[in-house]
C-alpha atoms as a PDB file:
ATOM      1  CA  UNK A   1     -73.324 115.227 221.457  1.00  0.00           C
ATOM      2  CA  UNK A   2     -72.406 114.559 217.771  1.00  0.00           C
ATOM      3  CA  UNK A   3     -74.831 115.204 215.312  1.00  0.00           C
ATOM      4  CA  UNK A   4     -74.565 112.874 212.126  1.00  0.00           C
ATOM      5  CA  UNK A   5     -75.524 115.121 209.003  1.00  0.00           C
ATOM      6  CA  UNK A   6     -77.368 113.918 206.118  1.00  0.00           C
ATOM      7  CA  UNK A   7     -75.276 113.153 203.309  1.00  0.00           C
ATOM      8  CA  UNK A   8     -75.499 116.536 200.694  1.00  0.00           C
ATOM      9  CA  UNK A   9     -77.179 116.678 196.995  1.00  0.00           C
ATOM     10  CA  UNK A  10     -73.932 116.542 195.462  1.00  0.00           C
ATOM     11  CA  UNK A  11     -72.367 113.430 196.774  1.00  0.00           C
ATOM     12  CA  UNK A  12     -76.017 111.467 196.324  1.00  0.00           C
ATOM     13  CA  UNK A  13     -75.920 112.915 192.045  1.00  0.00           C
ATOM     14  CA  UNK A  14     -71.890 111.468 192.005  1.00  0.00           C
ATOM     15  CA  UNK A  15     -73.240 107.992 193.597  1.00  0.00           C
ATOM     16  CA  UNK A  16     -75.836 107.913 190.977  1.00  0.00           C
ATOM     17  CA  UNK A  17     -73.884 108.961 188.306  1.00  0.00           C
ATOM     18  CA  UNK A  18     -71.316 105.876 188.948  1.00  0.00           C
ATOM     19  CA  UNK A  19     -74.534 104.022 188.991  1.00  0.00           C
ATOM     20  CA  UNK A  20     -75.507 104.779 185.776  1.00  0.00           C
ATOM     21  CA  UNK A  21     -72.402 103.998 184.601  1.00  0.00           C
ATOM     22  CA  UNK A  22     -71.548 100.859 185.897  1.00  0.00           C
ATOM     23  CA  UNK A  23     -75.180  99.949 184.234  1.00  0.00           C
ATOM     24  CA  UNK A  24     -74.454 101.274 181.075  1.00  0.00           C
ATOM     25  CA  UNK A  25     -71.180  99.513 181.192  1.00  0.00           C
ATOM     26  CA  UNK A  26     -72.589  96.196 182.288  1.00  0.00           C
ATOM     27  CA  UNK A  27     -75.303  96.514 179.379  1.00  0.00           C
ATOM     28  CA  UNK A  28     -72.765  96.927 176.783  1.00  0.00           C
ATOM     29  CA  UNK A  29     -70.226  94.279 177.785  1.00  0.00           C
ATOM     30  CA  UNK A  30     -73.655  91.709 177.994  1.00  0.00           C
ATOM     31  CA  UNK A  31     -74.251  93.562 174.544  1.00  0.00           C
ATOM     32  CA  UNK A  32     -70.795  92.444 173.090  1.00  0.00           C
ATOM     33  CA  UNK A  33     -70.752  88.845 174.488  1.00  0.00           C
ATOM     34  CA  UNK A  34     -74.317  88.849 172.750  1.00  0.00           C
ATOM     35  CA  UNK A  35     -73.402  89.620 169.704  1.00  0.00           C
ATOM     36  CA  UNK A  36     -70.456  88.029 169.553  1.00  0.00           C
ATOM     37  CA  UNK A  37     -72.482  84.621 170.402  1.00  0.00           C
ATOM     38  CA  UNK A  38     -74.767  85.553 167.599  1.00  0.00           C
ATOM     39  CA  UNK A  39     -72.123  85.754 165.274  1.00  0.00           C
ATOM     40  CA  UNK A  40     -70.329  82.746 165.934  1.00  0.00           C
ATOM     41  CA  UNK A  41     -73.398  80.644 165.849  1.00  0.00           C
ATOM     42  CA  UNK A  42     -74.513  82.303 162.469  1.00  0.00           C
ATOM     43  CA  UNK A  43     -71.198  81.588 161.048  1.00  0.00           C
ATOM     44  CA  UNK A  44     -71.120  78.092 162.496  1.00  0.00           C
ATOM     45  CA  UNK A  45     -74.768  77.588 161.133  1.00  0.00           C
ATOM     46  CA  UNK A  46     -73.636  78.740 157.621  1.00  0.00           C
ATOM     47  CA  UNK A  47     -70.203  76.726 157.731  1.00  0.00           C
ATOM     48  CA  UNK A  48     -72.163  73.520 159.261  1.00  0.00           C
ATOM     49  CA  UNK A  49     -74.847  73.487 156.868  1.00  0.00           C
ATOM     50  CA  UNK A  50     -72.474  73.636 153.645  1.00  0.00           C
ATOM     51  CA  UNK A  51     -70.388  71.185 154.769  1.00  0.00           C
ATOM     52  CA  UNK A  52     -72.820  69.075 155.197  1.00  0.00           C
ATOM     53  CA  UNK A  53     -74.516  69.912 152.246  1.00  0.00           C
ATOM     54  CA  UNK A  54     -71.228  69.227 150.454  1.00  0.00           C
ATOM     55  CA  UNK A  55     -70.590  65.824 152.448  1.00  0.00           C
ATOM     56  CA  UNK A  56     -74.051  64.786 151.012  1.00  0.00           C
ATOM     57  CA  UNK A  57     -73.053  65.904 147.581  1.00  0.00           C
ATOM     58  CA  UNK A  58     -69.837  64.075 147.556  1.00  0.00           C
ATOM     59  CA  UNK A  59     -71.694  60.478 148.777  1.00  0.00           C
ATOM     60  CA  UNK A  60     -73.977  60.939 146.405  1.00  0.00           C
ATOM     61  CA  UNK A  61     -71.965  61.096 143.838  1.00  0.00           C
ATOM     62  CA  UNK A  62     -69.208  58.619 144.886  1.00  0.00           C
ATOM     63  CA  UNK A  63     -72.229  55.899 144.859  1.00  0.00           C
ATOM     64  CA  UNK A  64     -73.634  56.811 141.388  1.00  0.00           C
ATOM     65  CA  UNK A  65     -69.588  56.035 140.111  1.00  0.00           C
ATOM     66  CA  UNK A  66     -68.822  52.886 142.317  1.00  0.00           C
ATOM     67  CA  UNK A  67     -72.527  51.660 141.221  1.00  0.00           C
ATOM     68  CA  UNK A  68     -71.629  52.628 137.542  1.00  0.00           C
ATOM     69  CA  UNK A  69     -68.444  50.593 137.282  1.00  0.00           C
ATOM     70  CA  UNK A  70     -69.871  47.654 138.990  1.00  0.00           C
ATOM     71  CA  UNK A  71     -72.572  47.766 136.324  1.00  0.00           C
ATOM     72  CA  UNK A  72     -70.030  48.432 134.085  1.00  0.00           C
ATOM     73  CA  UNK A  73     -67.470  45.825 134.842  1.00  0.00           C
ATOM     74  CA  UNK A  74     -70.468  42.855 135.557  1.00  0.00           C
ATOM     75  CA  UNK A  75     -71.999  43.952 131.938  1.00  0.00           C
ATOM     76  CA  UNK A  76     -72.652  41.312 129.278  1.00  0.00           C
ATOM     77  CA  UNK A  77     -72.341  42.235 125.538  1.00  0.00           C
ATOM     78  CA  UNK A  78     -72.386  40.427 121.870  1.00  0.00           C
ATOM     79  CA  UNK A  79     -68.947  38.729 121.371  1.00  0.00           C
ATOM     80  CA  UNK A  80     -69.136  40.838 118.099  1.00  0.00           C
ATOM     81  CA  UNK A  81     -69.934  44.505 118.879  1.00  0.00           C
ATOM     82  CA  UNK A  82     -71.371  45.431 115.621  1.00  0.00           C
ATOM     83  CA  UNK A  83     -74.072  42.845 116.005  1.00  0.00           C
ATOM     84  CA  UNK A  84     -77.521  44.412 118.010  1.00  0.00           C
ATOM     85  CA  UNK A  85     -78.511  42.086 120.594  1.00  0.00           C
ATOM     86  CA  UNK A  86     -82.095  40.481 119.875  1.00  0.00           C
ATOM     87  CA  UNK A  87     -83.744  39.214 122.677  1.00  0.00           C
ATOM     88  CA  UNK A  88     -85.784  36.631 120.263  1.00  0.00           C
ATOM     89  CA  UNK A  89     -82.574  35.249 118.630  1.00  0.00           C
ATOM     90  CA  UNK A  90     -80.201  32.515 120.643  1.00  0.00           C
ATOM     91  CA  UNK A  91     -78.133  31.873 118.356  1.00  0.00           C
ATOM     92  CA  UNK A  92     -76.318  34.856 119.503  1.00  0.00           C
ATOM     93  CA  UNK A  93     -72.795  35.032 121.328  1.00  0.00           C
ATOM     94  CA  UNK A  94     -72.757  37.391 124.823  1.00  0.00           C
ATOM     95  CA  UNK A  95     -70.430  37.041 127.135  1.00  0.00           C
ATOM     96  CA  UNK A  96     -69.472  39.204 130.440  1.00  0.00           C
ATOM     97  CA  UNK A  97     -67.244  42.433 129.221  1.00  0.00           C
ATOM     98  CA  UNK A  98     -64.462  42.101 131.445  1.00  0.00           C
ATOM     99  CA  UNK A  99     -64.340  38.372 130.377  1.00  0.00           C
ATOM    100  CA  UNK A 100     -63.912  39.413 127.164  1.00  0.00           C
ATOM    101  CA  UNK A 101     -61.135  42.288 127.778  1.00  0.00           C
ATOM    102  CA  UNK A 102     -59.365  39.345 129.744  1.00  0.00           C
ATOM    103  CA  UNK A 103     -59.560  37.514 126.919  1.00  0.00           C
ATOM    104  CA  UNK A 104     -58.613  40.397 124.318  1.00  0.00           C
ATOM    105  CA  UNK A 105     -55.628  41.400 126.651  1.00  0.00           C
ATOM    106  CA  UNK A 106     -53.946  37.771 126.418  1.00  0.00           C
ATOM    107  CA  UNK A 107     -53.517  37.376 123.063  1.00  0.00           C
ATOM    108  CA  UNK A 108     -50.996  40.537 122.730  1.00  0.00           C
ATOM    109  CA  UNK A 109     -51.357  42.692 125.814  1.00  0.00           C
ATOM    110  CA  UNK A 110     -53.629  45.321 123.751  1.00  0.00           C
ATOM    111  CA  UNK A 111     -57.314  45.148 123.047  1.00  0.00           C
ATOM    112  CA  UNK A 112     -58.715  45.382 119.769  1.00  0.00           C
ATOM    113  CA  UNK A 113     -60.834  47.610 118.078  1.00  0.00           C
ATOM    114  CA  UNK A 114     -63.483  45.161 118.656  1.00  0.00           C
ATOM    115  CA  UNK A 115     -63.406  45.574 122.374  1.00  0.00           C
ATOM    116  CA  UNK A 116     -62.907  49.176 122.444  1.00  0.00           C
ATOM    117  CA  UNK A 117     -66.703  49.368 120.725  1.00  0.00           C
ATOM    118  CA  UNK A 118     -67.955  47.444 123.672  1.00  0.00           C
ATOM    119  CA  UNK A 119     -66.619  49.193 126.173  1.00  0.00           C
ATOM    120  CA  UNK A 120     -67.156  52.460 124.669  1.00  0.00           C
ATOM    121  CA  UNK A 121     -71.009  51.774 124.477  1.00  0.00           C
ATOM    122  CA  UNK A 122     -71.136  50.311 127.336  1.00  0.00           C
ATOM    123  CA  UNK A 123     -69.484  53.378 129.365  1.00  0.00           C
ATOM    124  CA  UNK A 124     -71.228  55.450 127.443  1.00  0.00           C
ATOM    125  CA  UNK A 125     -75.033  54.345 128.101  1.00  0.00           C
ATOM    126  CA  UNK A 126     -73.980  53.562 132.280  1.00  0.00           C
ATOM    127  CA  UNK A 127     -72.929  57.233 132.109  1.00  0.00           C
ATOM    128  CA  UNK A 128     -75.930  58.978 130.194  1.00  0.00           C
ATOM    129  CA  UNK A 129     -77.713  60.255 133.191  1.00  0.00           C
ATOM    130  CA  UNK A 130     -75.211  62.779 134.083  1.00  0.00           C
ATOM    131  CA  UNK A 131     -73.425  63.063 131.020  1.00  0.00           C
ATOM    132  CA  UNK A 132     -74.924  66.978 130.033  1.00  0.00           C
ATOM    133  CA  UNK A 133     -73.525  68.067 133.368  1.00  0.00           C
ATOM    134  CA  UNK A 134     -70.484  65.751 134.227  1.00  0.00           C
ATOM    135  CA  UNK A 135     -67.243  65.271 132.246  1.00  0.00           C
ATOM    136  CA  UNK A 136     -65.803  61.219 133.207  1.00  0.00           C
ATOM    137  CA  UNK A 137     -62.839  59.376 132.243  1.00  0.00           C
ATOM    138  CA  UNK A 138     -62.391  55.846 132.096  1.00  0.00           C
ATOM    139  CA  UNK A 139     -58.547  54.124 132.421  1.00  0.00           C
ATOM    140  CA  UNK A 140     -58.076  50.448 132.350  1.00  0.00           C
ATOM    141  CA  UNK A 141     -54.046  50.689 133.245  1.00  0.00           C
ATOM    142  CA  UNK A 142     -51.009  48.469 134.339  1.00  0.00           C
ATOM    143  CA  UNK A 143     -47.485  49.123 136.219  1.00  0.00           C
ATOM    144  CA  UNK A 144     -46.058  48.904 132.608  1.00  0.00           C
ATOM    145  CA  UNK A 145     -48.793  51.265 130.399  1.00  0.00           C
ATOM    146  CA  UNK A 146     -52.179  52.274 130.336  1.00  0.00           C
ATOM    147  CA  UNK A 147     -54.047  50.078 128.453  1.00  0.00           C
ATOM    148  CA  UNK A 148     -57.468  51.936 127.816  1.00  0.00           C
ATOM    149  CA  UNK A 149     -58.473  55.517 127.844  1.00  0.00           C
ATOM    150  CA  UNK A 150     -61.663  57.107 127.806  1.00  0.00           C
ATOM    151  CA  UNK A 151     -62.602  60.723 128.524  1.00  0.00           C
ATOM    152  CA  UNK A 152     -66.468  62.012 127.447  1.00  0.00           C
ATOM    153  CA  UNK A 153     -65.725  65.990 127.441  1.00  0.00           C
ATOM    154  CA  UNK A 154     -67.834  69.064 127.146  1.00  0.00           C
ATOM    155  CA  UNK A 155     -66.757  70.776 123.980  1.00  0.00           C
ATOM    156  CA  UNK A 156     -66.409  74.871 124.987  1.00  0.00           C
ATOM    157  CA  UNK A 157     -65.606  77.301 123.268  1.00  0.00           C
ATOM    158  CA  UNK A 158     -62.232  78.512 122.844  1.00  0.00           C
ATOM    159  CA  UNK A 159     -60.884  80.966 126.109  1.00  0.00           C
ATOM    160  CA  UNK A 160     -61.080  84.203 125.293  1.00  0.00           C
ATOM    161  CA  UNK A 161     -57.929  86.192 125.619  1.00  0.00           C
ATOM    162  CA  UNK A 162     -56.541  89.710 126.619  1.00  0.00           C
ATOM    163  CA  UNK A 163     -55.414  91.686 123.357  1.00  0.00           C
ATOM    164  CA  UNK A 164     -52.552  93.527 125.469  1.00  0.00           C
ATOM    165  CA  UNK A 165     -50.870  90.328 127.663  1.00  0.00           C
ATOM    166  CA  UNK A 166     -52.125  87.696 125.275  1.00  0.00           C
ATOM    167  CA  UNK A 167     -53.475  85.783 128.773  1.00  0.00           C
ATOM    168  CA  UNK A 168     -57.082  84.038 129.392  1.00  0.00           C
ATOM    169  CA  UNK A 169     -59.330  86.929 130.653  1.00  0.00           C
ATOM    170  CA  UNK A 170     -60.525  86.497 134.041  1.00  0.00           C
ATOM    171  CA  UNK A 171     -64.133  86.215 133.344  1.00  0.00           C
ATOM    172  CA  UNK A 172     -65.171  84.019 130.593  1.00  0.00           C
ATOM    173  CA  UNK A 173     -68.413  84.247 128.344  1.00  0.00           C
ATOM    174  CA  UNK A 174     -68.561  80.295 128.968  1.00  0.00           C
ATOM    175  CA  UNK A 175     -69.958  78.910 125.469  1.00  0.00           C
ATOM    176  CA  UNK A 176     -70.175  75.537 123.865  1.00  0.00           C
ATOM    177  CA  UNK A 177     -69.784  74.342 120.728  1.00  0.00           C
ATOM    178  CA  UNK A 178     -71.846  71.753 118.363  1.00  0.00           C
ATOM    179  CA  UNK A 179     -71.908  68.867 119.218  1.00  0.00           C
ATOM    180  CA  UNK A 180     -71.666  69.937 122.604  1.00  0.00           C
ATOM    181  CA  UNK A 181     -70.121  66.774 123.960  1.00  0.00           C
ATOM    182  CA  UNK A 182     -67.646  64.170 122.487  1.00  0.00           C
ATOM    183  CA  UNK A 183     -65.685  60.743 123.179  1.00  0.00           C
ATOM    184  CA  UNK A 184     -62.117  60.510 123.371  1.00  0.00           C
ATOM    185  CA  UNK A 185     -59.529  58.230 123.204  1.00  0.00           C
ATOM    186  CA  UNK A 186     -56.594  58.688 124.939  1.00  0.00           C
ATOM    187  CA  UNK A 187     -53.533  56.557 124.423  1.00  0.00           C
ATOM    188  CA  UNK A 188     -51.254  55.437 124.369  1.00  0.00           C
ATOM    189  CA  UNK A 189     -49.099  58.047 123.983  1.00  0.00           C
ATOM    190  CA  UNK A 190     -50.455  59.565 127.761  1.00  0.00           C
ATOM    191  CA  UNK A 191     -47.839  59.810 130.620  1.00  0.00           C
ATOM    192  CA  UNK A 192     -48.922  59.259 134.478  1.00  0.00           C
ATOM    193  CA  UNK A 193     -47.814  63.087 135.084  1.00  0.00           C
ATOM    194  CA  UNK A 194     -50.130  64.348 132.055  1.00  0.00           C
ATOM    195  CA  UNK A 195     -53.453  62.199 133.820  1.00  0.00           C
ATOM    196  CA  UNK A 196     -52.730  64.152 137.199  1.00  0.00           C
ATOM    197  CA  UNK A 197     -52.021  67.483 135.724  1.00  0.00           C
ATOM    198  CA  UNK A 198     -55.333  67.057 134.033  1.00  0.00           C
ATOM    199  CA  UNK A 199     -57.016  65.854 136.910  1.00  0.00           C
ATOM    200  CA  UNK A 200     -55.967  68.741 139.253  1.00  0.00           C
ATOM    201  CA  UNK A 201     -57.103  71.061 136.407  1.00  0.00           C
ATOM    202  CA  UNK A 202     -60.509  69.531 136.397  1.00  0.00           C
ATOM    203  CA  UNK A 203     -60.996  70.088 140.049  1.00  0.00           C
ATOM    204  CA  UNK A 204     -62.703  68.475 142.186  1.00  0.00           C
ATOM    205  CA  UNK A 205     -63.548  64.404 141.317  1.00  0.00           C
ATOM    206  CA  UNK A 206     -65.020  61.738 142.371  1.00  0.00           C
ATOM    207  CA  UNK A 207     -62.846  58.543 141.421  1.00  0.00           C
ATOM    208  CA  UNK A 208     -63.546  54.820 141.959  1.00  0.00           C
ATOM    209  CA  UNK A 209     -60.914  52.310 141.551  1.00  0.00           C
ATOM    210  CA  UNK A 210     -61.337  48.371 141.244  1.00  0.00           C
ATOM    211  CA  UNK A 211     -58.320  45.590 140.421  1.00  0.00           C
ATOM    212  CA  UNK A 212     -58.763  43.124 138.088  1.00  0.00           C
ATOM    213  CA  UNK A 213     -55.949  39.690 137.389  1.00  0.00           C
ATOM    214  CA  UNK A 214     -55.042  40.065 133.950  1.00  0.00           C
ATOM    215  CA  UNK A 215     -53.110  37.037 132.127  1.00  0.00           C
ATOM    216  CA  UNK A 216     -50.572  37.652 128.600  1.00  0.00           C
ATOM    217  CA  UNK A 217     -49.336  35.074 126.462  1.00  0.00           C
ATOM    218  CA  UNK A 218     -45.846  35.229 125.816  1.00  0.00           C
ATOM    219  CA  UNK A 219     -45.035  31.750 123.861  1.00  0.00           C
ATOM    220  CA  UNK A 220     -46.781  29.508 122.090  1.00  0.00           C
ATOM    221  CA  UNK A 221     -48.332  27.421 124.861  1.00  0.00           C
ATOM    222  CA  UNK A 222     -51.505  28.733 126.148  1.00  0.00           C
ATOM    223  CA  UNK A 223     -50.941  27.150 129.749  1.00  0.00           C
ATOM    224  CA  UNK A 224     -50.837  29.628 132.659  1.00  0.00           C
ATOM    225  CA  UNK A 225     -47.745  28.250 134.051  1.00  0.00           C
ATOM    226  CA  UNK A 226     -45.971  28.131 131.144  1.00  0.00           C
ATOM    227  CA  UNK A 227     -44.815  30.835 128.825  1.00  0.00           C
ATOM    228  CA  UNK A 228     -47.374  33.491 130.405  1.00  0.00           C
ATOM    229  CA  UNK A 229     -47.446  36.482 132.683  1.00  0.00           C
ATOM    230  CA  UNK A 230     -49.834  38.010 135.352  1.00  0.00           C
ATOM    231  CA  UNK A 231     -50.448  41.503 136.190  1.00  0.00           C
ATOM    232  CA  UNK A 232     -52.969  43.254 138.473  1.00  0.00           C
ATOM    233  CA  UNK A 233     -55.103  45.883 136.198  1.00  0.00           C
ATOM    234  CA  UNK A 234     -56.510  49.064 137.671  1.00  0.00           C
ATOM    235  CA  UNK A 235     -60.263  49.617 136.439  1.00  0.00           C
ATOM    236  CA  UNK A 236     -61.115  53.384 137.604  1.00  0.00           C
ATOM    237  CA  UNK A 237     -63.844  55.473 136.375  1.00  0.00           C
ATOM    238  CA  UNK A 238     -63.669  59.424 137.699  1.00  0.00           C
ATOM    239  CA  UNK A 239     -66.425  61.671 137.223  1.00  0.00           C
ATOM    240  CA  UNK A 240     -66.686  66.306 137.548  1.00  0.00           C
ATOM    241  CA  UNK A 241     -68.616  69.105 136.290  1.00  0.00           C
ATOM    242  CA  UNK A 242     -68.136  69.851 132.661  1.00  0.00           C
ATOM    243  CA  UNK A 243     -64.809  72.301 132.764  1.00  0.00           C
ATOM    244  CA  UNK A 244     -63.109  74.148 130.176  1.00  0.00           C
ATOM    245  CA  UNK A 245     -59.742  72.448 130.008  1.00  0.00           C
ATOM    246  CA  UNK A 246     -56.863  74.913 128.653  1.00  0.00           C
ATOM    247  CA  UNK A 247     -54.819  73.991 125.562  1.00  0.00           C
ATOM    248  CA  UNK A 248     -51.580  72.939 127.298  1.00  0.00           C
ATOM    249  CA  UNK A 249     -53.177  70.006 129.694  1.00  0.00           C
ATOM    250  CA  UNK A 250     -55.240  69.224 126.920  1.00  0.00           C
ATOM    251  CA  UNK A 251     -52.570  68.439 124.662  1.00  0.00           C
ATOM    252  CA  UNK A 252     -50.791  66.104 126.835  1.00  0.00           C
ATOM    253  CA  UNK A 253     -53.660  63.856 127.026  1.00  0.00           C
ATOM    254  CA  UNK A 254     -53.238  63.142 123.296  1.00  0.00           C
ATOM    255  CA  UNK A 255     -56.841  62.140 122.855  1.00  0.00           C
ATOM    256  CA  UNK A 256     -58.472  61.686 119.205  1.00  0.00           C
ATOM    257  CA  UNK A 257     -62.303  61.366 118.469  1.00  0.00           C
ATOM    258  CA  UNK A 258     -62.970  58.091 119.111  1.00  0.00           C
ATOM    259  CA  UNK A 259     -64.217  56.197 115.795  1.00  0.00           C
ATOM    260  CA  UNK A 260     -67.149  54.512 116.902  1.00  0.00           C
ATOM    261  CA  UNK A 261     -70.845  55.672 115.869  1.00  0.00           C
ATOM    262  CA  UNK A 262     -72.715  56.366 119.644  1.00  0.00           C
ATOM    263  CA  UNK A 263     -76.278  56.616 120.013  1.00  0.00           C
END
């Protein structure tokens, strides 16, 4: 008769052995997958919450501007801008600002100085809550030219260069000058290609764009079907942070101060 024999101390230390391994193993792949779960959800925390944070930021600010320019473009001022409007005298001649532009545009297809003061201050006061922290520009334009240009810019200081390569350094002592902010003009010397070069070197914007009818007398009758012509305006007003703007983009805006006292 066969007698089975128990199995020996060496082959029950190799079965626990490849126990111990297997378990070891096991642990450190559940380890891995752990971690790597941790990871991606961190990362997809981080990358979730900034974009939205971002998406918020960008809302926000592309309702200030299309609010701006509707107040902007439904704003009444004096006929004659160096008049102060006086609540107590009615006598006085308002009318709605784009009425008047409309009006100012038909004569010659340019808008006088006149108009330029109203739409200056008018721009300029809509604009005054962000205007320590945001550059804007404002562009009344036609297929043909643009008509009016307006860019409020943060005056820094001049970039600092390397001695040796004569290039901007890479990290700027960022510093303003006095006044720190100023109004522009630019036109109408400025080129479509010039606007977007500037634009891309300004970075990110937010831009709001409306269409207006405009009407120009061309003859001596003042009828609209005779001896007239109608164009489509663009109205856009484009907000960013306050950026240092090199000399070369700068240049091709061909902006001047603009010579109209602001509050």
């Amino acid at each position: 008769m066969a007698h089975l024999k128990k199995p020996g101390k060496k082959f029950h230390s190799f079965a626990q052995e490849k126990n111990a391994q297997a378990a070891v193993t096991d642990a450190l792949f559940l380890l891995v997958i752990i971690t790597g779960l941790m990871a991606f959800l961190f990362t997809f925390t981080i990358g979730y919450g900034k974009g939205l944070s971002d998406q918020v930021s960008r809302n926000t600010n592309f309702e200030f501007v299309a609010s701006a320019l509707k107040t902007i473009m439904y704003q009444s001022v004096p006929r004659n801008a160096d008049v102060v409007l006086q609540p107590s005298n009615p006598d006085q001649e308002i009318d709605y600002l784009m009425a008047q532009l409309k009006e100012d545009y038909a004569d010659d297809g340019n808008i006088s100085l006149n108009t330029q003061k109203n739409l200056t201050r008018t721009v300029y006061d809509v604009m005054r809550p962000i205007a320590d922290t945001h550059d804007y520009l404002f562009v009344i334009n036609t297929a043909q030219k643009y008509v009016f240009v307006m860019l409020w810019r943060t005056e820094f200081a001049t970039f600092q260069t390397n001695p040796s390569t004569g290039n901007p350094q890479r990290y700027q002592d960022i510093q303003v000058q006095n006044p720190a902010h100023r109004m522009y003009f630019c036109a109408p010397a400025l080129t479509t290609d010039a606007l977007q070069r500037f634009k891309l070197r300004v970075g990110n914007t937010t831009e709001v764009e409306a269409i207006v009818n405009m009407v120009e007398f061309t003859g001596s009758s003042l009828l609209l079907s005779q001896d007239s012509t109608e164009t489509r305006a663009g109205v856009s007003l484009a907000t960013w942070i306050a950026t240092p703007i090199r000399d070369t983009e700068w240049q091709a805006m061909h902006c001047s101060p603009v010579p109209i006292t602001l509050p």
